[in-house]
C-alpha atoms as a PDB file:
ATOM      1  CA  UNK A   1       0.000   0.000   0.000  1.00  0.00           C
ATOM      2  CA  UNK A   2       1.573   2.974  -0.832  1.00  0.00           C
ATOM      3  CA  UNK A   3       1.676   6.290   1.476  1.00  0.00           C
ATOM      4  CA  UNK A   4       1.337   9.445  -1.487  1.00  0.00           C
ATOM      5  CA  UNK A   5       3.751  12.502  -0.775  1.00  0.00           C
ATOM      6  CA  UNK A   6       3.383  16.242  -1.829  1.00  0.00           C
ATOM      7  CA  UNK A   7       5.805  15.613  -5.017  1.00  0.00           C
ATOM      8  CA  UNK A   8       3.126  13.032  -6.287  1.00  0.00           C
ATOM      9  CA  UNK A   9       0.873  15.656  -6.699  1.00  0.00           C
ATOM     10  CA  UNK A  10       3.734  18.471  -7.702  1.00  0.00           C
ATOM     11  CA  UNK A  11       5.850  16.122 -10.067  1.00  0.00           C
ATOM     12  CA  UNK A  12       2.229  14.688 -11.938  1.00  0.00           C
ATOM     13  CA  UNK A  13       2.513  14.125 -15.635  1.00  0.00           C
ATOM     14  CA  UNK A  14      -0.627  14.295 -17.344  1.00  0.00           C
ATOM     15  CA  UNK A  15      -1.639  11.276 -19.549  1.00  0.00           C
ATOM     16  CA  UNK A  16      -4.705  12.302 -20.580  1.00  0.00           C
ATOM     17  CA  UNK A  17      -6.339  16.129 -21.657  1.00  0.00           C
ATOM     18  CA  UNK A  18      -8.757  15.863 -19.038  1.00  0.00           C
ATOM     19  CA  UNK A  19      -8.678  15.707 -15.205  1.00  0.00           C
ATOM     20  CA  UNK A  20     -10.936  14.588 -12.600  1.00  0.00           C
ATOM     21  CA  UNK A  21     -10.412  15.167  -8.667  1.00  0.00           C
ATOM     22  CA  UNK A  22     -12.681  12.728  -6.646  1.00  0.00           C
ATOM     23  CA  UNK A  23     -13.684  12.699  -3.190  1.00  0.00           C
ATOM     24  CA  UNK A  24     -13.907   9.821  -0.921  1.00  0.00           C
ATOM     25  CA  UNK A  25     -16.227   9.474   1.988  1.00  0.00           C
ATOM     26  CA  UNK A  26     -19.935   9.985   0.770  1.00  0.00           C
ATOM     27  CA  UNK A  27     -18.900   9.666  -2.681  1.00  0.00           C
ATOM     28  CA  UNK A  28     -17.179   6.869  -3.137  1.00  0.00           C
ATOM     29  CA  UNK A  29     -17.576   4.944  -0.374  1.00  0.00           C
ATOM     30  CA  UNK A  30     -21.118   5.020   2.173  1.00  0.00           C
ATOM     31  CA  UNK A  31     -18.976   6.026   5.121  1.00  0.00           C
ATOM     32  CA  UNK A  32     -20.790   9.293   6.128  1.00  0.00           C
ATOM     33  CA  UNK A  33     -23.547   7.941   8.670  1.00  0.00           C
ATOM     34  CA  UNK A  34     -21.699   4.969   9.984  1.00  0.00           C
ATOM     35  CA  UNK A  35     -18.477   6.756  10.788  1.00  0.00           C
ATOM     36  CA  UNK A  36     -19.914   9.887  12.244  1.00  0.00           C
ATOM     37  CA  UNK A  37     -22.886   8.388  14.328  1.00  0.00           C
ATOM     38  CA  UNK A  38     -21.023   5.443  15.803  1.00  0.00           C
ATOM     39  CA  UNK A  39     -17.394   6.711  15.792  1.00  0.00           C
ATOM     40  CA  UNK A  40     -17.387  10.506  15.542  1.00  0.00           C
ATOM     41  CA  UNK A  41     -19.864  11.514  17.503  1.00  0.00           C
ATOM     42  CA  UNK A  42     -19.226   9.327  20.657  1.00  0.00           C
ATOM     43  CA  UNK A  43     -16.167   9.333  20.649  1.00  0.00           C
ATOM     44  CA  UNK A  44     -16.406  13.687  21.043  1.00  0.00           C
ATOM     45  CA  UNK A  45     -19.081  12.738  23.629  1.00  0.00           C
ATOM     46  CA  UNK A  46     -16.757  10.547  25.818  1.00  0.00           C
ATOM     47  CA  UNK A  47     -13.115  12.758  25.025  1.00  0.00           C
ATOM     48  CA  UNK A  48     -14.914  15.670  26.761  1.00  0.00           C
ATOM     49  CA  UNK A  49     -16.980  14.376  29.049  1.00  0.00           C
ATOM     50  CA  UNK A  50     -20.183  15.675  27.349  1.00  0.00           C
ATOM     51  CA  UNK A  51     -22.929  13.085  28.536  1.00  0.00           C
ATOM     52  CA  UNK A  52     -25.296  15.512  30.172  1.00  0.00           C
ATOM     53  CA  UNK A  53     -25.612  17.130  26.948  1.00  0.00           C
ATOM     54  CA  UNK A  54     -25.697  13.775  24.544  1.00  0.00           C
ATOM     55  CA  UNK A  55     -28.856  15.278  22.478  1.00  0.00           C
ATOM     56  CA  UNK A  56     -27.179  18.640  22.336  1.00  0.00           C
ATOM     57  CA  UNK A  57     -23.795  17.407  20.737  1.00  0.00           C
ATOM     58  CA  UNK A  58     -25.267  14.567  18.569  1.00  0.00           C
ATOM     59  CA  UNK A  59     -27.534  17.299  17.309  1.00  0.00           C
ATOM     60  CA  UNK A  60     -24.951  19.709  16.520  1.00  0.00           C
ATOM     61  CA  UNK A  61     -22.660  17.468  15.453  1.00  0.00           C
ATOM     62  CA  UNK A  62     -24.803  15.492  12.640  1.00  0.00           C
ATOM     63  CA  UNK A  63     -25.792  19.263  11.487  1.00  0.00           C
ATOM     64  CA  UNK A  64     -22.062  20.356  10.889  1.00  0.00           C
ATOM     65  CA  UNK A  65     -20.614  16.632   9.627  1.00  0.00           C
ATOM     66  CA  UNK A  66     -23.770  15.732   7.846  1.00  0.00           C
ATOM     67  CA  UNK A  67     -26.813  17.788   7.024  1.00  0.00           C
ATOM     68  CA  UNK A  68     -25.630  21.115   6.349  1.00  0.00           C
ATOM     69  CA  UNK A  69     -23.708  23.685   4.232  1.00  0.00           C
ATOM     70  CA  UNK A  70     -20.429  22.271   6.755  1.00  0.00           C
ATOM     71  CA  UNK A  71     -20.709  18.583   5.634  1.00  0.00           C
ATOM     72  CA  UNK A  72     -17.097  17.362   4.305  1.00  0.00           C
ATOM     73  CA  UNK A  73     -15.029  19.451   6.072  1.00  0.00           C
ATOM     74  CA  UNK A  74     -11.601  18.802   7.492  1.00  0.00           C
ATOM     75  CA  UNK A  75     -12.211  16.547  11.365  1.00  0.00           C
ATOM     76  CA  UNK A  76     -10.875  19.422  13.051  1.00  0.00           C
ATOM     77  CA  UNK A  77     -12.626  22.069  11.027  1.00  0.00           C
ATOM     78  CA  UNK A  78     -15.908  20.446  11.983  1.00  0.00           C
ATOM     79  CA  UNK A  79     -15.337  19.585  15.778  1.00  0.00           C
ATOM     80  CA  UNK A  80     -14.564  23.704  16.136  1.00  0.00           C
ATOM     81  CA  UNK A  81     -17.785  24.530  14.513  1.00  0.00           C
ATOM     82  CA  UNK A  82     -19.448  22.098  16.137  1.00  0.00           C
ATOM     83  CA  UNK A  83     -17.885  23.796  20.212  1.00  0.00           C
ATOM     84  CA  UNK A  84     -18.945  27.082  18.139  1.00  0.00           C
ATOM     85  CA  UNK A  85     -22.473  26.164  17.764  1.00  0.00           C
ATOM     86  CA  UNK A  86     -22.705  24.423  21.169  1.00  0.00           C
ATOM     87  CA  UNK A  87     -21.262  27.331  23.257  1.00  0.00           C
ATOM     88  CA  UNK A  88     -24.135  29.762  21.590  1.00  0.00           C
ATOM     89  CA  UNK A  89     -26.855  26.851  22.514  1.00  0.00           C
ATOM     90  CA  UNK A  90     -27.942  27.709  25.508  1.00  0.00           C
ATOM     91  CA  UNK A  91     -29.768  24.340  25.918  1.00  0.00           C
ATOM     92  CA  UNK A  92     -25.853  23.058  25.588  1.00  0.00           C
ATOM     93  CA  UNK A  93     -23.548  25.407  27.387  1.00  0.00           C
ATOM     94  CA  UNK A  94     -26.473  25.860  30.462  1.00  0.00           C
ATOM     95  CA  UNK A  95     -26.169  22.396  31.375  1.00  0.00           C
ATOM     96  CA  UNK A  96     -22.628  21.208  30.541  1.00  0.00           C
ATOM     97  CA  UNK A  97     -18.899  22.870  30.591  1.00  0.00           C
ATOM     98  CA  UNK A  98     -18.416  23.380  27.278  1.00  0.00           C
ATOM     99  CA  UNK A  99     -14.444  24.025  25.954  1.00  0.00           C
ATOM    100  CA  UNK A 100     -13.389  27.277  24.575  1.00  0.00           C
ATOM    101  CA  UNK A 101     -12.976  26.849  21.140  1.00  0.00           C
ATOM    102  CA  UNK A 102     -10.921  30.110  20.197  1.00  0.00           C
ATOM    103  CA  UNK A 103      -7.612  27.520  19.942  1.00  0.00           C
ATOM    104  CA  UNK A 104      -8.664  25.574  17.767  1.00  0.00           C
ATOM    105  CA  UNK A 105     -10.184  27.971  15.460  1.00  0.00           C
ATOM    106  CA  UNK A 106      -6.720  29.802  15.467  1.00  0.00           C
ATOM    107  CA  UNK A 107      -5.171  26.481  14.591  1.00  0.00           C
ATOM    108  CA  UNK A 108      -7.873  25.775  12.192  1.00  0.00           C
ATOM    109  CA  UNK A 109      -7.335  29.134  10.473  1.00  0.00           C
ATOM    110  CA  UNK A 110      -3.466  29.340  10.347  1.00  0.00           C
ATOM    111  CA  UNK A 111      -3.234  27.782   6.891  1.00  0.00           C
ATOM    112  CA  UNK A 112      -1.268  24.973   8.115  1.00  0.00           C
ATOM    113  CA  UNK A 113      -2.340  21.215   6.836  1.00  0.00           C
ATOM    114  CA  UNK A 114      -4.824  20.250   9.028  1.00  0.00           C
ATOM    115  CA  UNK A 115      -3.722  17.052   9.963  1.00  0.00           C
ATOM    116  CA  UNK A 116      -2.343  14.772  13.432  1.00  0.00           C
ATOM    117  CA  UNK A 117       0.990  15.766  12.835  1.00  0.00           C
ATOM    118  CA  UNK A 118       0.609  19.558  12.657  1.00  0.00           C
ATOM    119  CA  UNK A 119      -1.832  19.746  15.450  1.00  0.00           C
ATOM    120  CA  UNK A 120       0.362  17.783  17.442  1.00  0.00           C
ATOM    121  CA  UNK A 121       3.461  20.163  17.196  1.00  0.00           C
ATOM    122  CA  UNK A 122       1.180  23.046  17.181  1.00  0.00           C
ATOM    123  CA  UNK A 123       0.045  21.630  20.704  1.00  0.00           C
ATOM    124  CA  UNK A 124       3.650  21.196  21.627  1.00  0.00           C
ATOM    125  CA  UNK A 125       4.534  25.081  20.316  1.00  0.00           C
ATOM    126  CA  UNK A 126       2.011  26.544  22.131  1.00  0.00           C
ATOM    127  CA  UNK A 127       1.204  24.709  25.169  1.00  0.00           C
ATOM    128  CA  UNK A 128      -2.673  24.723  24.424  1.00  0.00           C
ATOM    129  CA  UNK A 129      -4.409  22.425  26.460  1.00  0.00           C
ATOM    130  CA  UNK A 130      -7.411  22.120  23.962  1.00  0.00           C
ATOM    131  CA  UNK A 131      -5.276  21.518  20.891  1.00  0.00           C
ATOM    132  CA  UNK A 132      -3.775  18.508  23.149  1.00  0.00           C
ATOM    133  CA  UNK A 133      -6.745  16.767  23.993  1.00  0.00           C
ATOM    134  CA  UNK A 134      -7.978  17.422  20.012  1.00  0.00           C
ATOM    135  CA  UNK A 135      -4.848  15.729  19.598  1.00  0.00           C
ATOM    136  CA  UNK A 136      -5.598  12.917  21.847  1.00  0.00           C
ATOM    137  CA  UNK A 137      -9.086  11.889  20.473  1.00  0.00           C
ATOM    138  CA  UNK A 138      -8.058  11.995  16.926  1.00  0.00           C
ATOM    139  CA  UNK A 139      -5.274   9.634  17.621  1.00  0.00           C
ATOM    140  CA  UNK A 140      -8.280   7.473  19.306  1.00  0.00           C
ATOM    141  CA  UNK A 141     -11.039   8.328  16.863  1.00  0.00           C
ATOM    142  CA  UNK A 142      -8.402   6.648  14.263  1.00  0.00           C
ATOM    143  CA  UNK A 143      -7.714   3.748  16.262  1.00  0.00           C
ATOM    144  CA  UNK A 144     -11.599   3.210  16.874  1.00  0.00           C
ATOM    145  CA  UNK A 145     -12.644   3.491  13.093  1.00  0.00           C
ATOM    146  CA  UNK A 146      -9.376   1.290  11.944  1.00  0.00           C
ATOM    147  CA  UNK A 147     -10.283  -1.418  14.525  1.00  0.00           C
ATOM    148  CA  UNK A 148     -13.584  -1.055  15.111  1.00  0.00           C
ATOM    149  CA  UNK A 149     -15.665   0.261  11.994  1.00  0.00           C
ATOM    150  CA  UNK A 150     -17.339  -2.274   9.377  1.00  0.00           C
ATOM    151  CA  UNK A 151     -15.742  -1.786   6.343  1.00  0.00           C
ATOM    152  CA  UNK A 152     -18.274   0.706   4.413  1.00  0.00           C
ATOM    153  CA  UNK A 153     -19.029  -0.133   0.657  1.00  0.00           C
ATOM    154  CA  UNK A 154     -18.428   1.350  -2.265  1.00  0.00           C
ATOM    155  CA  UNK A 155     -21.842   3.151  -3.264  1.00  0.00           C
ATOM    156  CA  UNK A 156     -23.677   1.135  -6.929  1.00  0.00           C
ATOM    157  CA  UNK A 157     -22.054   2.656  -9.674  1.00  0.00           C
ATOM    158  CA  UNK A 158     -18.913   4.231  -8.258  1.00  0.00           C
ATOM    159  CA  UNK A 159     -16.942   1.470  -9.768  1.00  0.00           C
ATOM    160  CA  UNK A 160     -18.486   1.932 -13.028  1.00  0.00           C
ATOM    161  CA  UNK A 161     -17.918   5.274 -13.138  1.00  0.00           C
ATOM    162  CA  UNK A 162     -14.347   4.949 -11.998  1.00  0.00           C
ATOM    163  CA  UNK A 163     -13.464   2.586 -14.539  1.00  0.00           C
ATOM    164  CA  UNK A 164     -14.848   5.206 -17.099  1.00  0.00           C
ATOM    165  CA  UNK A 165     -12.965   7.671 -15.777  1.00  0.00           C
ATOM    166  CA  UNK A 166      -9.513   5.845 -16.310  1.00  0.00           C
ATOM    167  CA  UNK A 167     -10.005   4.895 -19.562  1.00  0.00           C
ATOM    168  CA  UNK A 168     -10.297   9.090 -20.194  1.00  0.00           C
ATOM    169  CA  UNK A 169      -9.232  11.403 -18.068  1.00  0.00           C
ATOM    170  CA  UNK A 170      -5.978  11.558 -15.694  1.00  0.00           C
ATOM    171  CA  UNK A 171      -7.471  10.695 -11.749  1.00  0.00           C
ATOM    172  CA  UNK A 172      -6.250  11.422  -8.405  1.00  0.00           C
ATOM    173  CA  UNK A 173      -8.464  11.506  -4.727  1.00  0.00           C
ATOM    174  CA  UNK A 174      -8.844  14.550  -3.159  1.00  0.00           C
ATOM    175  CA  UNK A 175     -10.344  14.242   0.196  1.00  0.00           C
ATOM    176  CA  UNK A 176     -10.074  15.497   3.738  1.00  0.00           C
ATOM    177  CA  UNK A 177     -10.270  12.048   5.509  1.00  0.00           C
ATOM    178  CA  UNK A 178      -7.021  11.021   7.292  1.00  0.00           C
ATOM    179  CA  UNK A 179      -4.682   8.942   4.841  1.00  0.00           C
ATOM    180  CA  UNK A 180      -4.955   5.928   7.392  1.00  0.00           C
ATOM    181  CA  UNK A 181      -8.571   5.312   6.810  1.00  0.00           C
ATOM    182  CA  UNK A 182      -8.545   7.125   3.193  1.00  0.00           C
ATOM    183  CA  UNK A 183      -5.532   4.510   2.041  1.00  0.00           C
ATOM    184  CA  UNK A 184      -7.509   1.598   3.904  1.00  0.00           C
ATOM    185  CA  UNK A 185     -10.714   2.064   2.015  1.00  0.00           C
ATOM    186  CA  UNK A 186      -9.393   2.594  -1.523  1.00  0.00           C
ATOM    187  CA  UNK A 187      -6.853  -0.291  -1.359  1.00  0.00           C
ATOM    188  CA  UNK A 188      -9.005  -2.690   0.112  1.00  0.00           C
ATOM    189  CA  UNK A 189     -11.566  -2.936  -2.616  1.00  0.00           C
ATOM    190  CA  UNK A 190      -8.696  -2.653  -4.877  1.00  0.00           C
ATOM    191  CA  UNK A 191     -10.043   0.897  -6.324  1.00  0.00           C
ATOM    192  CA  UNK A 192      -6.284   2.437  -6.130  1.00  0.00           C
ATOM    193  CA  UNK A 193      -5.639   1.178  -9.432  1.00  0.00           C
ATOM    194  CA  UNK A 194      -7.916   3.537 -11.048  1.00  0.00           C
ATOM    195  CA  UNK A 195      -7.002   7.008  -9.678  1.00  0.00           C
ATOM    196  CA  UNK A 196      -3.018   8.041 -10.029  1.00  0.00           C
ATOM    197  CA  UNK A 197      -2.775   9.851  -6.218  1.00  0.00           C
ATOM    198  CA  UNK A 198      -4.631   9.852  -2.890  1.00  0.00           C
ATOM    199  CA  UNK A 199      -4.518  12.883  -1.305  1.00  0.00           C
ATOM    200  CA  UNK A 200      -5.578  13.633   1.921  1.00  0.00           C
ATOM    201  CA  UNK A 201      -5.666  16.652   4.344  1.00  0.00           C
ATOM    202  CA  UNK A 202      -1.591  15.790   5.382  1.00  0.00           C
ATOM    203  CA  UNK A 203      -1.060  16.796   1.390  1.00  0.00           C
ATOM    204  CA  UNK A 204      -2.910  19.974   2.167  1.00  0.00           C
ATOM    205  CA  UNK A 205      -6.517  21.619   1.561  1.00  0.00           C
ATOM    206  CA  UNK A 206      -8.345  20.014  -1.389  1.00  0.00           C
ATOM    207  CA  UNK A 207      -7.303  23.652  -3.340  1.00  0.00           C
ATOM    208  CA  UNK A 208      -3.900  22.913  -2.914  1.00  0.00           C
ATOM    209  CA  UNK A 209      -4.118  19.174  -4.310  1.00  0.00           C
ATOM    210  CA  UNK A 210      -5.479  20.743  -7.266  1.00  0.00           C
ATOM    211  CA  UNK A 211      -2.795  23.941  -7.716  1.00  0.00           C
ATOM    212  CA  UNK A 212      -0.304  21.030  -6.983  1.00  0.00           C
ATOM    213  CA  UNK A 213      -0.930  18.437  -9.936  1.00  0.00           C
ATOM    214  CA  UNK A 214      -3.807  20.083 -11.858  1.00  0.00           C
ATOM    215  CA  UNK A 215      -3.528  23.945 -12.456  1.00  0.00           C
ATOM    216  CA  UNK A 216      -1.325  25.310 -15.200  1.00  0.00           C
ATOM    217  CA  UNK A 217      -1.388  21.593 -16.777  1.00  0.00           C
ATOM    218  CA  UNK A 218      -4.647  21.474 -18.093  1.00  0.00           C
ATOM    219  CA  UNK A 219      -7.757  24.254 -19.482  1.00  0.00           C
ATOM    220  CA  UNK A 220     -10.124  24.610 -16.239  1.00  0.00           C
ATOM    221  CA  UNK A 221     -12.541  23.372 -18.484  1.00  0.00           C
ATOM    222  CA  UNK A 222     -10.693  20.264 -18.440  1.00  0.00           C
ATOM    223  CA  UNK A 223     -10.974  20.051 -14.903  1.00  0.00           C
ATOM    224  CA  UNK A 224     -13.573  18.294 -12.925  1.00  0.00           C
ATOM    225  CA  UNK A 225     -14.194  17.886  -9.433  1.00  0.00           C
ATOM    226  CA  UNK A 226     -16.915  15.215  -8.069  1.00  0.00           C
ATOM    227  CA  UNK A 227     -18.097  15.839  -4.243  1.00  0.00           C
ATOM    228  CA  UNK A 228     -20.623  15.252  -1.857  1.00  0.00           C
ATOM    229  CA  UNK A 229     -20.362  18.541  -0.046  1.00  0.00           C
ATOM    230  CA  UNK A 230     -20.026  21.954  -0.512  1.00  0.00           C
ATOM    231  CA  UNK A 231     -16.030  22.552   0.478  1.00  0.00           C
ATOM    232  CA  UNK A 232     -16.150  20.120  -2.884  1.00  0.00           C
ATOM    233  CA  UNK A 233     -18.116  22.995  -5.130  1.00  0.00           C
ATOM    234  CA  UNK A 234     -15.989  25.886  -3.445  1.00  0.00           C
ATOM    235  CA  UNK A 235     -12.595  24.121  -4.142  1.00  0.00           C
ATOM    236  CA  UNK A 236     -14.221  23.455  -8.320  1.00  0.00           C
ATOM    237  CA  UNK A 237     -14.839  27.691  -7.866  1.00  0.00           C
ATOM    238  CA  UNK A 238     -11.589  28.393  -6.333  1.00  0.00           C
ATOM    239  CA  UNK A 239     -10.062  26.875  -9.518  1.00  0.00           C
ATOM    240  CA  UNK A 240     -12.737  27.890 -11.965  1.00  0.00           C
ATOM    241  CA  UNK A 241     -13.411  24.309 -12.610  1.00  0.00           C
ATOM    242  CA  UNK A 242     -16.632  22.015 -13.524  1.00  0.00           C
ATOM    243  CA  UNK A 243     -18.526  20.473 -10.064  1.00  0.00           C
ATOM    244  CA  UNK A 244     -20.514  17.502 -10.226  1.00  0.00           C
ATOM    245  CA  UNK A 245     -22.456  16.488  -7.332  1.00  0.00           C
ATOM    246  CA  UNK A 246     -22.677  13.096  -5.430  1.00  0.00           C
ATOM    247  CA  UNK A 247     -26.102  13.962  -4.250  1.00  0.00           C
ATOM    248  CA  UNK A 248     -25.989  13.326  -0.201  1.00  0.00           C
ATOM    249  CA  UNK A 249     -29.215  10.799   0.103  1.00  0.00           C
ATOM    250  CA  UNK A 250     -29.504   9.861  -3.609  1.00  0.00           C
ATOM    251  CA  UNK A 251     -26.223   8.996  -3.886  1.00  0.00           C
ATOM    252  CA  UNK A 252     -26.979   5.889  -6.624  1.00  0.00           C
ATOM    253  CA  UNK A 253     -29.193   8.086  -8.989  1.00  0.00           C
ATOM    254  CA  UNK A 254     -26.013  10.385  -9.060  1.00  0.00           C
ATOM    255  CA  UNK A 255     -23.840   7.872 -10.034  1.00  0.00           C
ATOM    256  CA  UNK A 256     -26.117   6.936 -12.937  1.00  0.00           C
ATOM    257  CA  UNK A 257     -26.577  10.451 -13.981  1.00  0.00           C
ATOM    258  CA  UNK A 258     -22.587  10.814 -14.051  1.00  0.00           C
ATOM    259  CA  UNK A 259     -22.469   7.633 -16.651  1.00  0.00           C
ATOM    260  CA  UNK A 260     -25.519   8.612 -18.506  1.00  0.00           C
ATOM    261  CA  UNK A 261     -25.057  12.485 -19.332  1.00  0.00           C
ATOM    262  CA  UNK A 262     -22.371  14.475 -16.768  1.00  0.00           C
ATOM    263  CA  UNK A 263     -19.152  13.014 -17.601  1.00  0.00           C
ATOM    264  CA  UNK A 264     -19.865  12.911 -21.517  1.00  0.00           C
ATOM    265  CA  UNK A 265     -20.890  16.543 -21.480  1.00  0.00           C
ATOM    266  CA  UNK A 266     -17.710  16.859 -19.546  1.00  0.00           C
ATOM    267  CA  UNK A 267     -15.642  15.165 -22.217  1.00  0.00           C
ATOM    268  CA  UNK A 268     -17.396  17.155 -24.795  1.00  0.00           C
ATOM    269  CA  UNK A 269     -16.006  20.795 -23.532  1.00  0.00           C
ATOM    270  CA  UNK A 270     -16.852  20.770 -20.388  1.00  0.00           C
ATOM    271  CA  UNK A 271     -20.223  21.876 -18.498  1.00  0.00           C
ATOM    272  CA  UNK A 272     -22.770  24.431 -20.379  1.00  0.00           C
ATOM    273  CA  UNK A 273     -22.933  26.835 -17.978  1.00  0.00           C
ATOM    274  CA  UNK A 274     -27.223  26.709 -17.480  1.00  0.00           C
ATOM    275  CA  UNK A 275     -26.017  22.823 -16.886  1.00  0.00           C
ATOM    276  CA  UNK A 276     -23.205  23.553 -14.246  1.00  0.00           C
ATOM    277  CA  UNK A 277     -26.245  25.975 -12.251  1.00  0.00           C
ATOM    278  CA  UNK A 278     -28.934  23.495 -12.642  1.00  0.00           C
ATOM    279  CA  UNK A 279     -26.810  20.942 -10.669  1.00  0.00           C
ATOM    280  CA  UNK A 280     -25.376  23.408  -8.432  1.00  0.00           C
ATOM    281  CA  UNK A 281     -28.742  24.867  -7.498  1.00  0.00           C
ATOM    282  CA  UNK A 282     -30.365  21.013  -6.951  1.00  0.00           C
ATOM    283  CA  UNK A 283     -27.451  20.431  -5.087  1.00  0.00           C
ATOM    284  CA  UNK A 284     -27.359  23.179  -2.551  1.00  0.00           C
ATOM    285  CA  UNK A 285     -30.802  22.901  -1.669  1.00  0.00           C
ATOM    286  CA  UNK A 286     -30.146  19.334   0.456  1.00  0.00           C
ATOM    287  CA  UNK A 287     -27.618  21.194   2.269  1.00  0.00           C
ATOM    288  CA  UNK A 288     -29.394  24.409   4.416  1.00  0.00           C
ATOM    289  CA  UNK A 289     -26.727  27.086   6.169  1.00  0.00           C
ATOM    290  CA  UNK A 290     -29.010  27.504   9.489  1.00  0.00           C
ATOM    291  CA  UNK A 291     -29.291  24.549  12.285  1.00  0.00           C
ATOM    292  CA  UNK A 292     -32.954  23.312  12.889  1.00  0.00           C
ATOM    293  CA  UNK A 293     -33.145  24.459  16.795  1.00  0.00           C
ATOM    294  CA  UNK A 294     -32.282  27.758  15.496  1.00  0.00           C
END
């Protein structure tokens, strides 16, 4: 199995005159409710001691990792806005300590990669208790999803559609899942052999994995970016890039859609532009900005 560096993505040759950047973890692979219910979630719950407030954090947590405009972002990204939305809950923060999250959005915001290794020196450098135990339950949550977490499927017609892809377009993954469990997943059902890197958050952000091995090597209509959440359709923006959405709930139909019309209007020139909206606009509608309590 091998462990992809930043000079995969910088020394990339292109094969192909099209790209495609492909997310993992609610687009590949039905991870999204198992891993954050059963493994996320409690695992927050236990690391901080928040059982008086189980509803609370479960509530806030699925909204940010799941069901809104957050879903898909970086672990640590998601567990800040997550303490952000708790500690202006009063339901939460009246009935439970809640941590100050103002570390962790610093470290969150410093433009470093926002991985274990990072947050562990930036722990060290700073002597921030918070960043610490962060530290300490994403070193655990990884353990408890390696040894712990059923192996989650491929969705129908990911395959398929991967095995298009390599036949016409250079592929790489561009995710924000740890490389442990992002490596484990795509080598296991023997998937690596269709995309050329796997990039994960210790690489960089998912704009950087496409500046890195994309950008100045091919048109940005030639680019395409396939996601299941909306840090997916701003990194496609960023870059000026087609988006194609792996619907979050009708993840199958999506799939088919891809094989049926997306990726050959792709191929053709790249997305119309009343195309690239209509998908866009069906898209953002599953995800809403506001939590429900509020």
């Amino acid at each position: 199995m091998k462990e992809f560096k930043k000079t995969d993505l910088i020394n990339f040759l292109p094969r192909f005159k099209t790209f495609v950047g492909i997310d993992s973890d609610g687009c590949i692979f039905d991870t999204m409710e198992t891993k954050q219910k059963n493994h996320f979630h409690p695992a927050i719950i236990r690391h901080w001691n928040l059982e008086a407030i189980e509803p609370q954090v479960r509530a806030a947590a699925e909204f940010v990792y799941l069901y809104s405009t957050f879903r898909g972002l970086n672990r640590f990204l998601g567990l800040c806005k997550m303490f952000e939305l708790l500690n202006d809950w009063p339901d939460a923060y009246e009935k439970s300590a809640l941590p100050d999250p103002s570390d962790l959005r610093t470290y969150c915001d410093s433009g470093l990669p926002l991985g274990n290794d990072t947050l562990r020196a930036e722990a060290k450098r700073t002597g921030s208790s918070l960043l610490a135990e962060t530290y300490a339950w994403s070193v655990e949550l990884n353990i408890d999803i390696d040894q712990n977490m059923p192996n989650p499927p491929p969705f129908q017609g990911a395959e398929d559609a991967l095995k298009l892809i390599a036949k016409n377009s250079d592929a790489i993954v561009i995710s924000q899942t740890q490389a442990v469990a992002l490596l484990k997943d795509w080598y296991r059902d023997n998937l690596a052999k269709y995309v050329s890197v796997i990039a994960g958050p210790e690489l960089g952000s998912k704009i950087d994995h496409f500046n890195m091995s994309a950008v100045n090597r091919y048109p940005a209509k030639s680019i395409l970016m396939i996601g299941d959440a909306l840090g997916d359709l701003a990194a496609a923006e960023a870059i000026g890039c087609n988006f194609y959405p792996i619907n979050p709930g009708d993840e199958v139909e999506s799939w088919k859609r891809f094989m049926n019309e997306a990726y050959s209007n792709f191929l053709a020139g790249g997305f119309p532009e009343d195309y690239q909206q209509q998908i866009n606009h069906e898209f953002k509608a599953l995800l809403p900005g506001t939590p429900p309590w509020k």
